[in-house]
N, C-alpha and C. Protein backbone atom coordinates (compact mmCIF):
# COMPACT_ATOMS: atom_id res chain seq x y z
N UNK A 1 16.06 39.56 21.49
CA UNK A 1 15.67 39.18 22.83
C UNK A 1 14.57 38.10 22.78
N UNK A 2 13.74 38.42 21.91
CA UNK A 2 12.25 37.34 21.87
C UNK A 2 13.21 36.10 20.73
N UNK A 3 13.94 36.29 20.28
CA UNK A 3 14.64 34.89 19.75
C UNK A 3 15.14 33.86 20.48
N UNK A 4 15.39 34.99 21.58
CA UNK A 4 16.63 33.69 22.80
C UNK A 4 15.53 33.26 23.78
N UNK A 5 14.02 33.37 23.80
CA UNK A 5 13.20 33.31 24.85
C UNK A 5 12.74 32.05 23.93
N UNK A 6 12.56 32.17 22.38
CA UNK A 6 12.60 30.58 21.86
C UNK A 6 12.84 29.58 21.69
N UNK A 7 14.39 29.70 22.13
CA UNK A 7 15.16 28.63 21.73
C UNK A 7 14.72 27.22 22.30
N UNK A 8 14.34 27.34 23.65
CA UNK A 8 13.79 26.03 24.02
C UNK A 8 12.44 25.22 23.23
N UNK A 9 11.56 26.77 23.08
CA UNK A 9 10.68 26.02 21.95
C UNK A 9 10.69 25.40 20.66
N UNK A 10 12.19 26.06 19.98
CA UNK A 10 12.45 25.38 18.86
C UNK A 10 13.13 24.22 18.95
N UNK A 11 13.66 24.13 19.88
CA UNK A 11 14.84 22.62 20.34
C UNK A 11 13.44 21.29 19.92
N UNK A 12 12.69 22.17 21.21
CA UNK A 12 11.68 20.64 21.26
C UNK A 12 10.53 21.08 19.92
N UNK A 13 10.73 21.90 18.89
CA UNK A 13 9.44 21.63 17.90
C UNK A 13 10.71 21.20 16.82
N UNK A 14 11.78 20.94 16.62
CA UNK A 14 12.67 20.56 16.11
C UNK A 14 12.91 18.80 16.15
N UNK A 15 12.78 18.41 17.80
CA UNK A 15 13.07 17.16 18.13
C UNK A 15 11.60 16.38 17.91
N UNK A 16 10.00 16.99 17.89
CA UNK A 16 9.08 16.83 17.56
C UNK A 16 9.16 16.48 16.16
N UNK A 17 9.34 16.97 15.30
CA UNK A 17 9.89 17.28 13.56
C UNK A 17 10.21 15.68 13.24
N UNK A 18 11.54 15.62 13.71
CA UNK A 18 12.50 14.52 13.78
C UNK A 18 11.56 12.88 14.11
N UNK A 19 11.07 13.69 15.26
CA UNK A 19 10.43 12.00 15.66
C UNK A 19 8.79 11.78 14.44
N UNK A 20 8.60 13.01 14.03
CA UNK A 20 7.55 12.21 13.03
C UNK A 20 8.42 12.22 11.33
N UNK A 21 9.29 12.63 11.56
CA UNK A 21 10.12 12.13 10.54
C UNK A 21 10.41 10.68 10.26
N UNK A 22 10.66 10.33 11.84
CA UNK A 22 11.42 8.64 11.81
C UNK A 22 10.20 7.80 11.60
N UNK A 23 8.95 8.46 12.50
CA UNK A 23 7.91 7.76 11.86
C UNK A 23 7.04 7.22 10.90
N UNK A 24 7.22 8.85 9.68
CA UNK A 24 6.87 8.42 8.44
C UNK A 24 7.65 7.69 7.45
N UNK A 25 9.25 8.13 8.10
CA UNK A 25 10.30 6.90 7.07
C UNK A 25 9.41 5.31 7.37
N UNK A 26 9.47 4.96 8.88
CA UNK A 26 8.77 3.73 8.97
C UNK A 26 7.72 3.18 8.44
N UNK A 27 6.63 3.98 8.21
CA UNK A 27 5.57 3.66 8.09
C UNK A 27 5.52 3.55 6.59
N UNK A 28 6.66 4.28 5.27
CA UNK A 28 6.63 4.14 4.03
C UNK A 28 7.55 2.79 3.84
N UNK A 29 8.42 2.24 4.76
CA UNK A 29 9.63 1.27 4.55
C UNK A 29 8.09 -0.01 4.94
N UNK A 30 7.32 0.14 5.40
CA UNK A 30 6.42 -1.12 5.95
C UNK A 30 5.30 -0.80 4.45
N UNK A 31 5.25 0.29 3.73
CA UNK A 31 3.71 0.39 2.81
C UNK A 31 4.80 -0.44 1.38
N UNK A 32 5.82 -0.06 1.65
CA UNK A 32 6.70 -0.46 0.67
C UNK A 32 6.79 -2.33 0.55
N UNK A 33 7.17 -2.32 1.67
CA UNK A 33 6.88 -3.82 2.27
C UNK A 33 6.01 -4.71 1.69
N UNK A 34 4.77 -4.01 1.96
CA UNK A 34 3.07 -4.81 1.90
C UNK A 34 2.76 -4.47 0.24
N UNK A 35 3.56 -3.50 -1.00
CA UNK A 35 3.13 -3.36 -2.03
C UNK A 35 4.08 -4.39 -2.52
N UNK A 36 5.60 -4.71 -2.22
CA UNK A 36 6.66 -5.72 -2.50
C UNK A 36 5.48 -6.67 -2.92
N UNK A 37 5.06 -7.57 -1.66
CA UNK A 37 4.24 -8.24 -0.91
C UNK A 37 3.05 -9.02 -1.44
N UNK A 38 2.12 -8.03 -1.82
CA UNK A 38 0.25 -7.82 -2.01
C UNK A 38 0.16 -6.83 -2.69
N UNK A 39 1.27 -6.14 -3.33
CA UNK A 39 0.87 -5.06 -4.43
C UNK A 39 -0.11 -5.66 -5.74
N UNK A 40 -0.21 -4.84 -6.87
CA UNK A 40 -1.15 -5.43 -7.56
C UNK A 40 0.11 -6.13 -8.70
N UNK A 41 1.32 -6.06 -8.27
CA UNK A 41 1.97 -7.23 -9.34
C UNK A 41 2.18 -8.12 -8.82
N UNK A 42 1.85 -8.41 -7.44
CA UNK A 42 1.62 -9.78 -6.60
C UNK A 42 0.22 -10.84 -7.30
N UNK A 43 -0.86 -10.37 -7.72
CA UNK A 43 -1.53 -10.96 -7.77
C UNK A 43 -1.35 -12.02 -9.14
N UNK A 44 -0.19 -12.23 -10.21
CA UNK A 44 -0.53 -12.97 -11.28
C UNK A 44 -1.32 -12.38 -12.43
N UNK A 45 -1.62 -13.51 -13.16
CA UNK A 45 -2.14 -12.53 -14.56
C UNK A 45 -3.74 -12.37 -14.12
N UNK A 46 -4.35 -11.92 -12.34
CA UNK A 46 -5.66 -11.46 -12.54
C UNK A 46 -5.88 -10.19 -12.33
N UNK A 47 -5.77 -9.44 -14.08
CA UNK A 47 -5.46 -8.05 -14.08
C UNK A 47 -6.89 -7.53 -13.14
N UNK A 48 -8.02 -8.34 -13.19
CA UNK A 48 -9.56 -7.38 -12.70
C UNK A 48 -8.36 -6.62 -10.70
N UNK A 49 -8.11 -7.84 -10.10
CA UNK A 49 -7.84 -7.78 -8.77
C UNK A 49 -6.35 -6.82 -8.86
N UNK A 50 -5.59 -7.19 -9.61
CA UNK A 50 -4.66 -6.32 -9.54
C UNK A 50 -4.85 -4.24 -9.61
N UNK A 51 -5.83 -4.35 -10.66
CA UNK A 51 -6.64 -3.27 -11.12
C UNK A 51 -7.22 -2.64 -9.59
N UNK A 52 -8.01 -3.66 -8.82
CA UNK A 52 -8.61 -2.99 -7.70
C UNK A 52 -7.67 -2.75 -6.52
N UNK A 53 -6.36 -3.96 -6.56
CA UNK A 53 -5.58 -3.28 -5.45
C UNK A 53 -4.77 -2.08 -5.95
N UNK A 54 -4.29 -2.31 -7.06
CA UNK A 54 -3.56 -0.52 -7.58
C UNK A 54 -4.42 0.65 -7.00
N UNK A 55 -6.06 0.83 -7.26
CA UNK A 55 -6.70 1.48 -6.47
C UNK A 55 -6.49 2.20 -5.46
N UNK A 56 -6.55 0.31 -4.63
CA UNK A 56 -6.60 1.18 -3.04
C UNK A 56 -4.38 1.72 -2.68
N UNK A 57 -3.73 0.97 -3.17
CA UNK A 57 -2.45 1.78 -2.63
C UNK A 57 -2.05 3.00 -3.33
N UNK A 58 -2.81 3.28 -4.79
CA UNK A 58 -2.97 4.49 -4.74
C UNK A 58 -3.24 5.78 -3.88
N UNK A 59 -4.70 5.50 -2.92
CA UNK A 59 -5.03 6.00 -2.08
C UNK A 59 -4.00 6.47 -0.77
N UNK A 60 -3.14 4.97 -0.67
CA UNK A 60 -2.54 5.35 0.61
C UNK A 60 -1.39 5.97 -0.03
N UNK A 61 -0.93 5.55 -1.37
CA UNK A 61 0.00 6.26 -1.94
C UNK A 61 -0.25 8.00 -1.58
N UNK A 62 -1.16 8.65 -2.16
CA UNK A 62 -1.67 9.93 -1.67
C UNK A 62 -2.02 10.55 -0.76
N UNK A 63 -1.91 9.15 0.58
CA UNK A 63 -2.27 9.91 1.77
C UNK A 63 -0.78 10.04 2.84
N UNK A 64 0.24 9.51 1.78
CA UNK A 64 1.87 9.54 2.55
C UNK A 64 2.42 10.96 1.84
N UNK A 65 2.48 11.43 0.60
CA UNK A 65 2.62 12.27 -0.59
C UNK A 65 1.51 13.50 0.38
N UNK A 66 0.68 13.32 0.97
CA UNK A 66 0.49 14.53 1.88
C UNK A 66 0.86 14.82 2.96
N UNK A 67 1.41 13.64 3.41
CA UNK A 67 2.07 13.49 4.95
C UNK A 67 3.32 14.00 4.66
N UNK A 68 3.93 13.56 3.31
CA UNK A 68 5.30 14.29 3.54
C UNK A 68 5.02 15.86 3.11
N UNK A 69 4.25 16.53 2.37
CA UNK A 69 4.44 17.75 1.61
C UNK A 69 3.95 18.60 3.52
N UNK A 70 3.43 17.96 4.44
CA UNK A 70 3.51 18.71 5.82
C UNK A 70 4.30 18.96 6.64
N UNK A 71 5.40 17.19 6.40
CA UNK A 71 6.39 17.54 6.69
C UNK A 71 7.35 18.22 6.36
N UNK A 72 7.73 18.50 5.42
CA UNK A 72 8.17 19.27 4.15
C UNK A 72 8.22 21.17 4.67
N UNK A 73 7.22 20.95 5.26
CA UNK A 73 6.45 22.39 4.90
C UNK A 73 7.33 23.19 6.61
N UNK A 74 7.62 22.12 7.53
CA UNK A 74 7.45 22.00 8.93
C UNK A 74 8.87 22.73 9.14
């Protein structure tokens, strides 16, 4: 009885799911983009700068790798 009183809540925490699904595909198809791009094998042989951008997309590398293990989890 308390299952069928959910169903509407799961429809829309389902269709919620989905839409930050499509969002994080986007947002990794654009980080993907900008490492293509300005990654640190963009920069040529200046390993110091390449060294510091590996750094920082590391970072965002680890902050998508938590975004998905939530979604994941969802």
């Amino acid at each position: 009885m308390i299952d069928v009183g959910l169903t509407g809540v799961k429809i829309k925490f389902t269709e919620i799911t989905q839409e930050q699904i499509s969002e994080f595909k986007k947002n990794l198809e654009q980080f993907s983009e900008k490492f293509q791009e300005s990654g640190p094998g963009a920069v040529g042989s200046d390993l110091d700068l390449g060294s510091k951008i590996l750094t920082e997309f590391r970072k965002d590398m680890a902050k998508y790798e938590s975004e998905r293990s939530v979604l994941l989890s969802t």
